[in-house]
Structures are given as C-alpha cells and as structure tokens.
Protein backbone atom coordinates (compact mmCIF):
# COMPACT_ATOMS: atom_id res chain seq x y z
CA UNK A 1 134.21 -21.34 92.27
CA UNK A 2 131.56 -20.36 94.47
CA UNK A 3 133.50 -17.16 96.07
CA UNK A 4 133.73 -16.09 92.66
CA UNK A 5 129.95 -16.22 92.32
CA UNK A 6 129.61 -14.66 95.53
CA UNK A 7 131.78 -11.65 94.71
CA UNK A 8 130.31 -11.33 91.51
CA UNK A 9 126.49 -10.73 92.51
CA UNK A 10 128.17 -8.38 95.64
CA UNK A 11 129.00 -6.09 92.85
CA UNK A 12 125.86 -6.59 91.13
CA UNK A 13 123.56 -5.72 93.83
CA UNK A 14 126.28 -2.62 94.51
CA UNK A 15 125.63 -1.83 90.68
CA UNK A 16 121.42 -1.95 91.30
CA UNK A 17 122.05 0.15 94.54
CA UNK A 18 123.33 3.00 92.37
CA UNK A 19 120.41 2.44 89.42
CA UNK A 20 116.96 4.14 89.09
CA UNK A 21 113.92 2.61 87.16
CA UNK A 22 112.54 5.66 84.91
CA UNK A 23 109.09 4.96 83.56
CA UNK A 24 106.72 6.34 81.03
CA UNK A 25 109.35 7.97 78.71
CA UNK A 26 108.61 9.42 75.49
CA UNK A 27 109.26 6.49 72.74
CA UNK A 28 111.52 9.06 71.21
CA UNK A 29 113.43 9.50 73.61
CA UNK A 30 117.07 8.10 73.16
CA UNK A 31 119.88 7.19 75.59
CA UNK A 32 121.77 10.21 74.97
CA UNK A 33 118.98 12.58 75.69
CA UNK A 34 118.24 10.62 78.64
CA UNK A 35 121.64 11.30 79.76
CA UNK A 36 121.92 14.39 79.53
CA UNK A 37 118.72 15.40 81.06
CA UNK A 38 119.90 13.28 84.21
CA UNK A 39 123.52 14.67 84.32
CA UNK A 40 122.80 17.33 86.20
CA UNK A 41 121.67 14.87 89.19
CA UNK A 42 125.06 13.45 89.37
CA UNK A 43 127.81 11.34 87.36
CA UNK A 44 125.54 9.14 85.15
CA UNK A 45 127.47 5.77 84.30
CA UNK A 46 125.09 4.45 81.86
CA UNK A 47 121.19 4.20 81.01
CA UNK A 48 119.79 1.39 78.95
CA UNK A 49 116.65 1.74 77.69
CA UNK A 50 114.34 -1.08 78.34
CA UNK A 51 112.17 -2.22 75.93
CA UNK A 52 108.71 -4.66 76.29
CA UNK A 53 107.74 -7.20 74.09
CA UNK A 54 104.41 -5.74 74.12
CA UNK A 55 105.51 -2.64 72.07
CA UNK A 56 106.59 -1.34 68.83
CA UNK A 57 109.78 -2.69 68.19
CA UNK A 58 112.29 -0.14 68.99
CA UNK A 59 110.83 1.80 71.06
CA UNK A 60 112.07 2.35 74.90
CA UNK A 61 109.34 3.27 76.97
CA UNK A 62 111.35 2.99 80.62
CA UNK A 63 115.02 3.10 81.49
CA UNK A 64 117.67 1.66 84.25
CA UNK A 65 119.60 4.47 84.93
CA UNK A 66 123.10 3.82 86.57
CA UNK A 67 124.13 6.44 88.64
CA UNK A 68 127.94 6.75 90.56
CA UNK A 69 126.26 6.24 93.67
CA UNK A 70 123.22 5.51 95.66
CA UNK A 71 122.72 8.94 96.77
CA UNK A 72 123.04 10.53 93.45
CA UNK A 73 120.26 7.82 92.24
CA UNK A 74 118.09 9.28 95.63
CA UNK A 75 118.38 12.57 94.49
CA UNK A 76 116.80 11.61 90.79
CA UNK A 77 113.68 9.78 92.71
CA UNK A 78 113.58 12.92 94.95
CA UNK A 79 113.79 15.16 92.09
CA UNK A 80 111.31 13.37 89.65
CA UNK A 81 108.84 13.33 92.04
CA UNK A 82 109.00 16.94 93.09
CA UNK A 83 108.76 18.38 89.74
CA UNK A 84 108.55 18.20 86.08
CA UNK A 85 110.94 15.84 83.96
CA UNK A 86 112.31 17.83 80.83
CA UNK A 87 113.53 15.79 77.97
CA UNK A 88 113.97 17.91 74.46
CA UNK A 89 112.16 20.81 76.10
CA UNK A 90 108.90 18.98 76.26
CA UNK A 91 107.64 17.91 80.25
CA UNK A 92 107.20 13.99 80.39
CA UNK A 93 104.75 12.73 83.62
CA UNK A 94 107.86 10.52 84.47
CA UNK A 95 108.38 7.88 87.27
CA UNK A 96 111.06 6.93 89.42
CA UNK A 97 112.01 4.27 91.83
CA UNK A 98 114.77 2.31 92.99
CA UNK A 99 115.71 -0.52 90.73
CA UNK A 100 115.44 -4.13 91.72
CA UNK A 101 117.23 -6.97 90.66
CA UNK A 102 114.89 -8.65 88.23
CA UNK A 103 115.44 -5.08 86.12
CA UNK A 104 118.29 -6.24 84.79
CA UNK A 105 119.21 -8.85 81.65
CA UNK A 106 122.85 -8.82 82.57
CA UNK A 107 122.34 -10.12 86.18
CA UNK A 108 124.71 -12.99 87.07
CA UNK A 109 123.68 -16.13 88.63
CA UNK A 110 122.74 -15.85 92.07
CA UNK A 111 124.89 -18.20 94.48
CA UNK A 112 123.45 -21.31 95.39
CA UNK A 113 119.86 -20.80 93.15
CA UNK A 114 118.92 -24.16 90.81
CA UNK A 115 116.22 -23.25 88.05
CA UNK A 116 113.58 -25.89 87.13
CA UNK A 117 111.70 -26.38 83.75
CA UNK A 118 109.23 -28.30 82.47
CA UNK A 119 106.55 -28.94 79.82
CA UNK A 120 102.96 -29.15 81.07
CA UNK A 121 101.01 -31.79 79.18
CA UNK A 122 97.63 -31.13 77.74
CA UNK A 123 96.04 -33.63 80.76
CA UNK A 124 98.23 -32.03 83.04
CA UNK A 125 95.35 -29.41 85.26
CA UNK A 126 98.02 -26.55 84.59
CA UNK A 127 97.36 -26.75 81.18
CA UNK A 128 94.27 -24.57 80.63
CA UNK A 129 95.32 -21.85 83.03
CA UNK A 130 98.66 -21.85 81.09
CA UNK A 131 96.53 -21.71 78.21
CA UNK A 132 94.10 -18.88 79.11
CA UNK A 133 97.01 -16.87 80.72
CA UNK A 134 98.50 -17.08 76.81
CA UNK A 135 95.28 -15.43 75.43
CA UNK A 136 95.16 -12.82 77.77
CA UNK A 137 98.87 -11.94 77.20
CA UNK A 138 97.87 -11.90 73.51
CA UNK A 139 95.39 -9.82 73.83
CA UNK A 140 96.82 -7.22 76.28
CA UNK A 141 99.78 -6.91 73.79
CA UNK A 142 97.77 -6.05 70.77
CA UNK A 143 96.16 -3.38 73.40
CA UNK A 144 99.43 -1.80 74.53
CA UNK A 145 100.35 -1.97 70.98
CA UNK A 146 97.21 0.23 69.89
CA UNK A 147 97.87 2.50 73.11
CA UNK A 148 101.22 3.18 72.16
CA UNK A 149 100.57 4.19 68.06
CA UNK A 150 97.97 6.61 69.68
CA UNK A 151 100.31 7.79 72.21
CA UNK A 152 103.00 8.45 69.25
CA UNK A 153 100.81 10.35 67.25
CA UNK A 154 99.54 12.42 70.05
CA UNK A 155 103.12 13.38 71.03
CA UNK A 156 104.06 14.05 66.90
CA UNK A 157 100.80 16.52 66.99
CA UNK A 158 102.14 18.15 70.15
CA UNK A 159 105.62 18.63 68.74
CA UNK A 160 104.28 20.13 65.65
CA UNK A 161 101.84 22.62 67.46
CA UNK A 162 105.00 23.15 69.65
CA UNK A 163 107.48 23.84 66.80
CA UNK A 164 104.45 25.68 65.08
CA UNK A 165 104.17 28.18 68.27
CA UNK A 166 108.12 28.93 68.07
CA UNK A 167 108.36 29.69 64.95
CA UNK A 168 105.57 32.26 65.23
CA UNK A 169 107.07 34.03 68.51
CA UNK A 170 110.26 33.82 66.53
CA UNK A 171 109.26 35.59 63.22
C-alpha cells in the first residue's frame, strides 16, 4: 500500500515541476483567456484559477498553470519577468514563480506524514494568540475585500476609456 503512495506523490511532485504560480491577475480574467495567452510558451495542460477566501467570491486573482514540461514552465517565469503580460489586450503587472506543493488542493497524501488536531481550551495559553490571530484575519479580509471592489472598478473605468479610445480611432 505504501509503494502505491510512493508512486503516487512521484507523479505529483513531476506534475508541480511542470506548473507555474501566476499572481495578480485581472479578476476577469478566465481560464480560457489564461490559456491562450500562455499557449504560445508551450503545450499548456491545464490552469486552475485559485481563488482566496479573502475575496469576492468568484473571482481568481492567481493561477497554477500546468505546463508539458519543466522547461516550458521556465520559459513563462523567464518571459513574465522580461516583459509585459497581455491578457484581452490590456498589460497586467503579472508574477511568476515556480509552484510548490502546498499550491495545490488535489495533492495526495505524502508517504509516511500523520496529521494532528486538537481543540485549544479557553485556559489553555494558546488560546488568546489563537484568538487575536482570528481578529486580525478578520480584519485583513474585510481589507482585501475593499482593495479588490476598488481594484474592479478601476480596471471597468480603464476598459471603458480603452473601448472609448477605439472606437474613436475607428470612426
């Protein structure tokens, strides 16, 4: 049973090899344009958008982008950070990095690694700091939250203007 583990997380850490961690995506953007405006790096298997439960429900603000191999996912770090990102014809200040294992929902069990839980009592001395750090997490999600309906608007202005400025070249 164990060699089955074992072969399982050797493909999985194969699979985050080939992947790249895109940040600081438009929220509009989709999977599909995602796609395509990676294609041209290479064969892309599949990007899933990752979304935060500090944001908008919805809305994908980085990616995991699974490449057919680990150059091709080089060549998109190398070519993100070398010049502008183009999704729908609008430049995005984009990120890229390798991916890591924590990335990923879908990772399988790691061989030989026990998880343990447990409740912290109010006595327990844990308790407050697990109790502050729940505030602050509060807090910096209602902050991300307002950052992000700002951020939306500002991008719906710019495609407006943009789409304003075309049509007047145009007729």
């Amino acid at each position: 049973m164990e060699v089955v583990f074992e072969e399982e997380y050797a493909a999985f850490e194969n699979k985050v090899k080939r992947s790249v961690y895109i940040d600081d995506l438009s929220p509009l953007a989709k999977e599909s344009v995602t796609k395509a405006a990676l294609d041209q790096f290479g064969n892309v298997i599949q990007v899933t958008l990752i979304r935060t439960y500090l944001e908008l429900k919805g809305m994908g603000r980085a990616a995991l982008v699974e490449m057919q191999d680990a150059d091709e996912a080089r060549s998109i770090i190398s070519e993100i950070r070398n010049s502008p990102f183009m999704i729908s014809g609008m430049s995005r200040p984009v990120r890229a990095r390798p991916a890591v294992v924590e990335m990923f929902d879908d990772r399988p069990r790691k061989p030989d690694r026990t998880i343990m839980c447990s409740w912290l009592k109010s006595n327990d001395p844990d308790f407050e700091v697990a109790t502050k750090m729940k505030r602050i997490v509060r807090n910096h999600a209602k902050e991300a939250n307002f950052l992000l309906k700002c951020q939306l608007e500002e991008e719906e202005r710019l495609a407006k203007e943009q789409s304003e400025s075309l049509n007047t070249i145009y007729t």
